[in-house]
Protein backbone atom coordinates (compact mmCIF):
# COMPACT_ATOMS: atom_id res chain seq x y z
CA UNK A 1 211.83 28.80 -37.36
CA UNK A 2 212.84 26.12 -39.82
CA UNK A 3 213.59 22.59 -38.42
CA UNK A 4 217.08 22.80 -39.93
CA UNK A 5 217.80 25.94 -38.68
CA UNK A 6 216.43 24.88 -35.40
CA UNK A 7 218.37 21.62 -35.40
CA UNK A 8 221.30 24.12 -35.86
CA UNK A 9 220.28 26.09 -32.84
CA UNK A 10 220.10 22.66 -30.49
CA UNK A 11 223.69 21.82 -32.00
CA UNK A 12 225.48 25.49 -31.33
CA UNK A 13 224.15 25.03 -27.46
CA UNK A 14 225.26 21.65 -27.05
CA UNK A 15 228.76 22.68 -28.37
CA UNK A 16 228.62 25.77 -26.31
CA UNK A 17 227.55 23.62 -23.12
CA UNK A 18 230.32 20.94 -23.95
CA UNK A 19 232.65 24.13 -24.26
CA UNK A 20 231.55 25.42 -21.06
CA UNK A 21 232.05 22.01 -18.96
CA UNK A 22 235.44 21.15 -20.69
CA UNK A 23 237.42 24.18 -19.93
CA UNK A 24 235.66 24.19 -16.21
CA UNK A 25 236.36 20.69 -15.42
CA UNK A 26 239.82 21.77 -16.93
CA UNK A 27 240.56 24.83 -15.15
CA UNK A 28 239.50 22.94 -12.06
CA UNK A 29 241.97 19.98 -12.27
CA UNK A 30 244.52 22.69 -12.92
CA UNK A 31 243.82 23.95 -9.78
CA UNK A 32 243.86 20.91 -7.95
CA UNK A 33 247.34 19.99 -9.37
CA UNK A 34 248.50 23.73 -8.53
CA UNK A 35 247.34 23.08 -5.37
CA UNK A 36 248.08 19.60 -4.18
CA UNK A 37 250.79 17.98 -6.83
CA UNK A 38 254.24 18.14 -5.36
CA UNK A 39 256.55 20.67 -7.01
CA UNK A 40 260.09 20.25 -7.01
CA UNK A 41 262.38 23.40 -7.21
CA UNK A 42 266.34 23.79 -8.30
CA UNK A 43 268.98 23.86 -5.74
CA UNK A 44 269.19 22.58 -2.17
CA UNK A 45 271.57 21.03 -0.36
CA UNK A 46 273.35 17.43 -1.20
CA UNK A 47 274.01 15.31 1.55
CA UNK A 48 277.89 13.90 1.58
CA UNK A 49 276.09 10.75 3.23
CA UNK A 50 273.52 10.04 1.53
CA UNK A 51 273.62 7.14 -1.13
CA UNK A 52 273.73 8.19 -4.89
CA UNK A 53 273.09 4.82 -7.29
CA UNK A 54 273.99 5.39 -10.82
CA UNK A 55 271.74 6.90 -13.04
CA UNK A 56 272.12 6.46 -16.57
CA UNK A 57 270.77 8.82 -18.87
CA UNK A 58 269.29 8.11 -22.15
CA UNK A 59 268.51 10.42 -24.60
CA UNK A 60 266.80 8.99 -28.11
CA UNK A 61 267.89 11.19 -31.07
CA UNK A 62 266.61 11.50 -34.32
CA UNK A 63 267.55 14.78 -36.88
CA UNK A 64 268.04 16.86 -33.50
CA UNK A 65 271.20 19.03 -34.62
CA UNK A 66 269.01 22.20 -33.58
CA UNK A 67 268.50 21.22 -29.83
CA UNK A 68 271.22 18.35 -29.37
CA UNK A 69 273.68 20.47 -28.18
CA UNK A 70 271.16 22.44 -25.21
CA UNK A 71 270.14 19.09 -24.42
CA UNK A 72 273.48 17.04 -24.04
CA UNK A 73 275.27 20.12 -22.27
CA UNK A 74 272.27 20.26 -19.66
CA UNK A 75 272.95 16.52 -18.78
CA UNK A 76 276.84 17.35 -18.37
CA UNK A 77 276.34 20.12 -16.18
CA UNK A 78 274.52 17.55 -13.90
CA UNK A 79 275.19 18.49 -9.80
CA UNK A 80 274.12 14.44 -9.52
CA UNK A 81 277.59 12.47 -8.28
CA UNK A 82 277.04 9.51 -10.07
CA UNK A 83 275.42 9.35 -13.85
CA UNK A 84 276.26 7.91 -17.10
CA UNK A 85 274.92 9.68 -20.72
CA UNK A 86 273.91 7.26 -23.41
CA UNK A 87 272.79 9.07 -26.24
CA UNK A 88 270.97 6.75 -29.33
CA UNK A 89 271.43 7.85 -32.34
CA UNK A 90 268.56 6.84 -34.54
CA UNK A 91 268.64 6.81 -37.77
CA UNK A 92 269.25 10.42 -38.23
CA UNK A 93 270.23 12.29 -41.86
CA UNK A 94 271.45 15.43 -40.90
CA UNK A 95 274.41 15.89 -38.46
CA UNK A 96 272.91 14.93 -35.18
CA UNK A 97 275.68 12.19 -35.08
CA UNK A 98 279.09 14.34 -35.60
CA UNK A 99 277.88 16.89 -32.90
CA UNK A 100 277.16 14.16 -30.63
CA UNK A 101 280.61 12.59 -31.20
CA UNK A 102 281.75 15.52 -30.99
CA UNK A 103 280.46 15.91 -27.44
CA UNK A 104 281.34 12.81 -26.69
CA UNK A 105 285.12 13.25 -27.39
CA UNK A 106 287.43 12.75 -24.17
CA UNK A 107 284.00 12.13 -22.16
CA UNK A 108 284.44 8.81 -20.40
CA UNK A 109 280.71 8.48 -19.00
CA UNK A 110 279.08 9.78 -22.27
CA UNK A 111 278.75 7.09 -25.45
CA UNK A 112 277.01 7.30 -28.41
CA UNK A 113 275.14 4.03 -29.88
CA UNK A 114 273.77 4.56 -33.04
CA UNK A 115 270.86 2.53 -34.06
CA UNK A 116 270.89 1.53 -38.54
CA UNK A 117 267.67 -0.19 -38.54
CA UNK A 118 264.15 -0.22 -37.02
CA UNK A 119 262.69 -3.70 -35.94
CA UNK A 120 259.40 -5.16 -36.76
CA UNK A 121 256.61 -3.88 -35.03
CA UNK A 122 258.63 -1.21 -32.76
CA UNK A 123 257.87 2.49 -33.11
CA UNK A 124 261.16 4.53 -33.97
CA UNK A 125 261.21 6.09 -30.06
CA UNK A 126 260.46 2.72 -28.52
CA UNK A 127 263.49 1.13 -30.59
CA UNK A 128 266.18 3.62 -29.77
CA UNK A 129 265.23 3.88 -25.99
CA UNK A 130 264.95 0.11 -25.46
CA UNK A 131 268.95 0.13 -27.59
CA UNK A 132 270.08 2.59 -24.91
CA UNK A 133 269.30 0.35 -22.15
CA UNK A 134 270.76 -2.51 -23.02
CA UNK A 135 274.12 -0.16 -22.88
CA UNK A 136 273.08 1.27 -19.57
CA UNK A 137 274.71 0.51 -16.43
CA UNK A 138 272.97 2.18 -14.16
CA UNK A 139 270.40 1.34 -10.95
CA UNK A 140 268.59 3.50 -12.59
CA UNK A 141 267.82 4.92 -15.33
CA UNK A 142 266.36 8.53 -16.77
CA UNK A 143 264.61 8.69 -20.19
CA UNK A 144 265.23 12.42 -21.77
CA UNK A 145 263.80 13.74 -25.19
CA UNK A 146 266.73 15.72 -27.35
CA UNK A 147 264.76 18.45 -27.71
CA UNK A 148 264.51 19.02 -23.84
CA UNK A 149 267.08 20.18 -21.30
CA UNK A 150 267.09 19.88 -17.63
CA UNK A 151 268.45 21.95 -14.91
CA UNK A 152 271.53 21.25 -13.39
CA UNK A 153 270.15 19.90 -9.89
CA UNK A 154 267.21 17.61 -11.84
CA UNK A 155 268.65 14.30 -11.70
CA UNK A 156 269.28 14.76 -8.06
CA UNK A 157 265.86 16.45 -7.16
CA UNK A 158 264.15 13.91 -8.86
CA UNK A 159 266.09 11.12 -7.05
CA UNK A 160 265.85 12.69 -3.82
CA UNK A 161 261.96 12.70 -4.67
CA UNK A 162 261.84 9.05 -5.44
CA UNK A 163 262.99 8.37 -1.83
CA UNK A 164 261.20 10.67 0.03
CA UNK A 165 257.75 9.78 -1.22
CA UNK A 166 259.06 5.78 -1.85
CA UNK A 167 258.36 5.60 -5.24
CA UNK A 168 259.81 3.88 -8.08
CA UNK A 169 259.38 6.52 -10.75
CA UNK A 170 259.57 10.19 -11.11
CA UNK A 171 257.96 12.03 -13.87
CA UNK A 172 257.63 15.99 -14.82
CA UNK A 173 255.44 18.41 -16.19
CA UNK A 174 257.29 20.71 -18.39
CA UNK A 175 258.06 24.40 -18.10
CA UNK A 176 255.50 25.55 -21.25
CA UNK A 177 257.31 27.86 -23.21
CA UNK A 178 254.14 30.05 -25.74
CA UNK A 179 256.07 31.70 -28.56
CA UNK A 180 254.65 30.90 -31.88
CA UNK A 181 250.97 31.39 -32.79
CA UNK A 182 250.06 27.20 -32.71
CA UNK A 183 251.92 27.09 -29.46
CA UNK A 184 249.44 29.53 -28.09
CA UNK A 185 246.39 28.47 -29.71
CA UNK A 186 247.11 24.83 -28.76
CA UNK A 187 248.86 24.64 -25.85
CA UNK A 188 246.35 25.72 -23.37
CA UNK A 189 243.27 23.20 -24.91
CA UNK A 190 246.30 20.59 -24.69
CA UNK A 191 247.19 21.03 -21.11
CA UNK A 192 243.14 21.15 -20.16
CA UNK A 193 242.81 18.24 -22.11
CA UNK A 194 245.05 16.58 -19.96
CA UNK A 195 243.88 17.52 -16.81
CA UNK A 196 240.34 16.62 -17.94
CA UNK A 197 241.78 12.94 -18.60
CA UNK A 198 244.73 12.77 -16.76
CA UNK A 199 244.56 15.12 -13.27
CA UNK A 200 247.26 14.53 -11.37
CA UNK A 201 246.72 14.67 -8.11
CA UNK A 202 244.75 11.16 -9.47
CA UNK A 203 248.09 10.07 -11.10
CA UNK A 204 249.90 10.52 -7.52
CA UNK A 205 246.72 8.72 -5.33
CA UNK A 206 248.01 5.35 -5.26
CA UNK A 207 244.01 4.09 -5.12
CA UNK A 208 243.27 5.80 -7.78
CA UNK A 209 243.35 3.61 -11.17
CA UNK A 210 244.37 7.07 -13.13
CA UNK A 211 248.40 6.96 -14.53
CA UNK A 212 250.23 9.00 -16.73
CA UNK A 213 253.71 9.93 -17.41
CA UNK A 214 255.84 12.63 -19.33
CA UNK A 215 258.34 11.10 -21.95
CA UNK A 216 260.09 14.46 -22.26
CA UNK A 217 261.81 13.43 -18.69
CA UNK A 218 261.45 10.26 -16.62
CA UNK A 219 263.44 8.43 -13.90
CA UNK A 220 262.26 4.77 -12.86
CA UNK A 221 264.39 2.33 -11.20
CA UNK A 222 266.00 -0.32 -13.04
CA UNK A 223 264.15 -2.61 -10.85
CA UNK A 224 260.57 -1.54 -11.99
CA UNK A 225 261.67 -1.02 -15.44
CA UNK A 226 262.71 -4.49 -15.31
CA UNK A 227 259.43 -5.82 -13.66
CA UNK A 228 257.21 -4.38 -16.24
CA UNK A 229 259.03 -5.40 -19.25
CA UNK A 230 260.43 -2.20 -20.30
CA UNK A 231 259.68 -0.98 -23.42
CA UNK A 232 259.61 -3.72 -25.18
CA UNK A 233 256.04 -4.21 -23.92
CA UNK A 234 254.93 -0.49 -25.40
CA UNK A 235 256.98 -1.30 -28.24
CA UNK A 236 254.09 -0.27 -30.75
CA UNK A 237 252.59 2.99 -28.96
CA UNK A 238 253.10 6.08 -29.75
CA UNK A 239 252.34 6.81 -26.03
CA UNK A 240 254.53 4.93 -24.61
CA UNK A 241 255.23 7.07 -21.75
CA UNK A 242 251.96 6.76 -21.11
CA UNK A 243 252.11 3.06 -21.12
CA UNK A 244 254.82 3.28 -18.76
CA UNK A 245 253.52 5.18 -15.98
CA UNK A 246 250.15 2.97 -16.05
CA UNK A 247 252.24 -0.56 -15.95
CA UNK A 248 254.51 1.07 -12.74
CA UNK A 249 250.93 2.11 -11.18
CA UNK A 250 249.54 -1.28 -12.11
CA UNK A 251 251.99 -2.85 -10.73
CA UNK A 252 252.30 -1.03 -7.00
CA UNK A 253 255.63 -0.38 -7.93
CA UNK A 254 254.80 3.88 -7.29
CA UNK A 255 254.16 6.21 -9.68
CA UNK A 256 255.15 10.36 -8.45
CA UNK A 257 253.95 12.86 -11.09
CA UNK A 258 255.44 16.43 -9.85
CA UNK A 259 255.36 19.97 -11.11
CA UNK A 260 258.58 20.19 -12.65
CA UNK A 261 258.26 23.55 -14.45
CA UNK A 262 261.46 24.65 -12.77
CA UNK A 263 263.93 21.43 -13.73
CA UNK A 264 262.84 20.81 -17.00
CA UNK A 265 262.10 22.93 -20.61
CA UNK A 266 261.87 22.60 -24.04
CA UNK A 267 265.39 23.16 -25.79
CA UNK A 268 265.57 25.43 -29.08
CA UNK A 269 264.06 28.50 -28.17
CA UNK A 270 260.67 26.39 -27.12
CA UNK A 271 260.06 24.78 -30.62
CA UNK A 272 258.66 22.05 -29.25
CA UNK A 273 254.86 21.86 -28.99
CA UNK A 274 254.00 19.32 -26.14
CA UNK A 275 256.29 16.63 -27.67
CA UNK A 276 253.90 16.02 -30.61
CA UNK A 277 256.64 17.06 -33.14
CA UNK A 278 259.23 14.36 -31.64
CA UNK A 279 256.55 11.82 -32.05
CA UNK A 280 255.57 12.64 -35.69
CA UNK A 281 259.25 12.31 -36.36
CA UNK A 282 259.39 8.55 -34.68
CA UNK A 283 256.14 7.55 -36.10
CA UNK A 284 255.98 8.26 -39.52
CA UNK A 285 259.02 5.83 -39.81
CA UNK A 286 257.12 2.93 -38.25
CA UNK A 287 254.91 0.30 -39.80
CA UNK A 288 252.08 2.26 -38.52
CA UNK A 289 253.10 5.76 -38.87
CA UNK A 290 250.72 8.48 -37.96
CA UNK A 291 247.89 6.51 -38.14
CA UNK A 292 249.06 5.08 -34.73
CA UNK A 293 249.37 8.58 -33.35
CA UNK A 294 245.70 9.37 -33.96
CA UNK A 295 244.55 5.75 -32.65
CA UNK A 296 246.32 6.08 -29.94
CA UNK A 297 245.75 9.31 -29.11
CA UNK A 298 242.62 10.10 -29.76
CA UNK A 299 240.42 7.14 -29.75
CA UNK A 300 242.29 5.75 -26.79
CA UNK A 301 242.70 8.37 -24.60
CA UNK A 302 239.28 8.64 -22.91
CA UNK A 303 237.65 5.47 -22.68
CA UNK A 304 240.83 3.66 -22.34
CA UNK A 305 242.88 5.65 -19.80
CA UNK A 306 240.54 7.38 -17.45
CA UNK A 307 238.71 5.35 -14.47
CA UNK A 308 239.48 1.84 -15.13
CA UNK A 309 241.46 -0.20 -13.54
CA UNK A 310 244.94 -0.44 -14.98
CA UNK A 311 245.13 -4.20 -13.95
CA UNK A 312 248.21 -6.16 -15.98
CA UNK A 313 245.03 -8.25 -17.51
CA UNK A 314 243.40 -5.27 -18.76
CA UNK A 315 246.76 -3.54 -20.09
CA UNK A 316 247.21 -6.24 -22.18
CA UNK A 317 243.52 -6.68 -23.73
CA UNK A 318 243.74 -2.80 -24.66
CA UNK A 319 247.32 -2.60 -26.30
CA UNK A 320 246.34 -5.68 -28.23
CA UNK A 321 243.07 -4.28 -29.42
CA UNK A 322 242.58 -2.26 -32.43
């Protein structure tokens, strides 16, 4: 045997072993989070008693007239007593804007803001949720993508969630819809990725230094959002829902990560491929562009995110480095 083809030998095995240990260390934290992460199912029962702050909705659109519709009707159809829609129109060039007007006509808790120009140093998202706020009434307040829709009992469930476990932020894990041949051949790796890096039942251990968060759907308090400086402190990532969920962690504030396959979906017949479409979209418009996507999430998301402590000193040393 040759020493190249050798050498070729000892690198097929190590991939093979690497292979091996990823998709079991995988297939185990799925397990675990099947297991031992709270789900939360539609329906049940709304208590006339019970206190219902308002919630205001934001939803960040950019060249969404495909899924806009799904997503805005799913909001309206809300079962919650007490919500406000803000939808952000950002920058779009197709007719994202009419349909929302549209919508919006004779609606008097549903606005459209429409954003003309990107700030310095802001990623497109970033921008349009942190314009939606500042119109936002609400004691708290639920970030939505435009290509997602949510079931009609969501807002509620995931309130009702927040007080039961006496947290200040709810996050879910999508319904995964596998249609097309990418969606199937990347989906799976995706979602093992994550529980390799991110496993949930981690995320929910309040001693555990592990956070994450979904940006297709989130509810935080205005209180927390507040406290950690909203987005204006993720500003420039591309993940900032994952820069979210670790400043709430960091901050004690409580941070519930729940199987929401039930309550929320991609919209448009499942064209979305774990967000990373809606996130192209946003980036390429920013200073950075896509090149932020891949720092961000790929050279960042080992080292960075898993088993360190996600102390307010150490978020800000590794969103300022390069």
């Amino acid at each position: 045997m040759t020493r190249l083809t050798h050498t070729l030998v000892v690198v097929a095995v190590a991939v093979l072993l690497f292979q091996i240990y990823f998709w079991a260390v995988g297939l185990r934290g799925l397990l675990q989070s099947v297991l031992w992460v709270p789900g939360i199912r539609p329906g049940g029962n709304r208590d006339s008693s019970e206190d219902f702050p308002l919630i205001s909705v934001i939803v960040p659109a950019h060249n969404e007239q495909a899924t806009i519709r799904e997503c805005v009707r799913s909001v309206l159809e809300q079962d919650y007593p007490s919500y406000e829609l803000i939808l952000v129109d950002d920058r779009s060039e197709d007719l994202t804007a009419s349909i929302a007007a549209e919508l919006a006509k004779d609606i008097a808790n549903f606005k459209v803001i429409t954003v003309q120009k990107l700030s310095e140093g802001w990623t497109g998202k970033c921008h349009a949720l942190d314009a939606g706020v500042r119109h936002a009434s609400g004691e708290w307040l639920a970030f939505l993508d435009s290509d997602s829709s949510l079931d009609k009992s969501a807002l509620r469930q995931c309130y009702q969630a927040a007080v039961k476990h006496k947290v200040n932020m709810v996050t879910l894990s999508p319904k995964f819809i596998l249609k097309t041949f990418w969606e199937k051949a990347l989906q799976p790796a995706f979602v093992v990725a994550s529980s390799v890096l991110f496993p949930l039942p981690k995320v929910n251990d309040p001693a555990s230094p592990v956070a994450s968060a979904n940006g297709m759907f989130f509810l935080i308090s205005r209180y927390a959002y507040d406290k950690i400086g909203g987005h204006h402190e993720v500003k420039g990532l591309a993940v900032e829902d994952i820069g979210i969920g670790k400043r709430v962690k960091a901050a004690g504030l409580g941070l519930l990560f729940a199987n929401g396959r039930y309550l929320l979906s991609p919209s448009g017949n499942g064209r979305k491929t774990l967000a990373f479409r809606r996130r192209l979209q946003w980036a390429h418009r920013a200073e950075n562009g896509v090149a932020s996507i891949l720092l961000e999430g790929l050279a960042r998301s080992h080292q960075r995110f898993w088993g360190q402590r996600t102390s307010p000193r150490r978020l800000r040393k590794l969103d300022s480095s390069g």
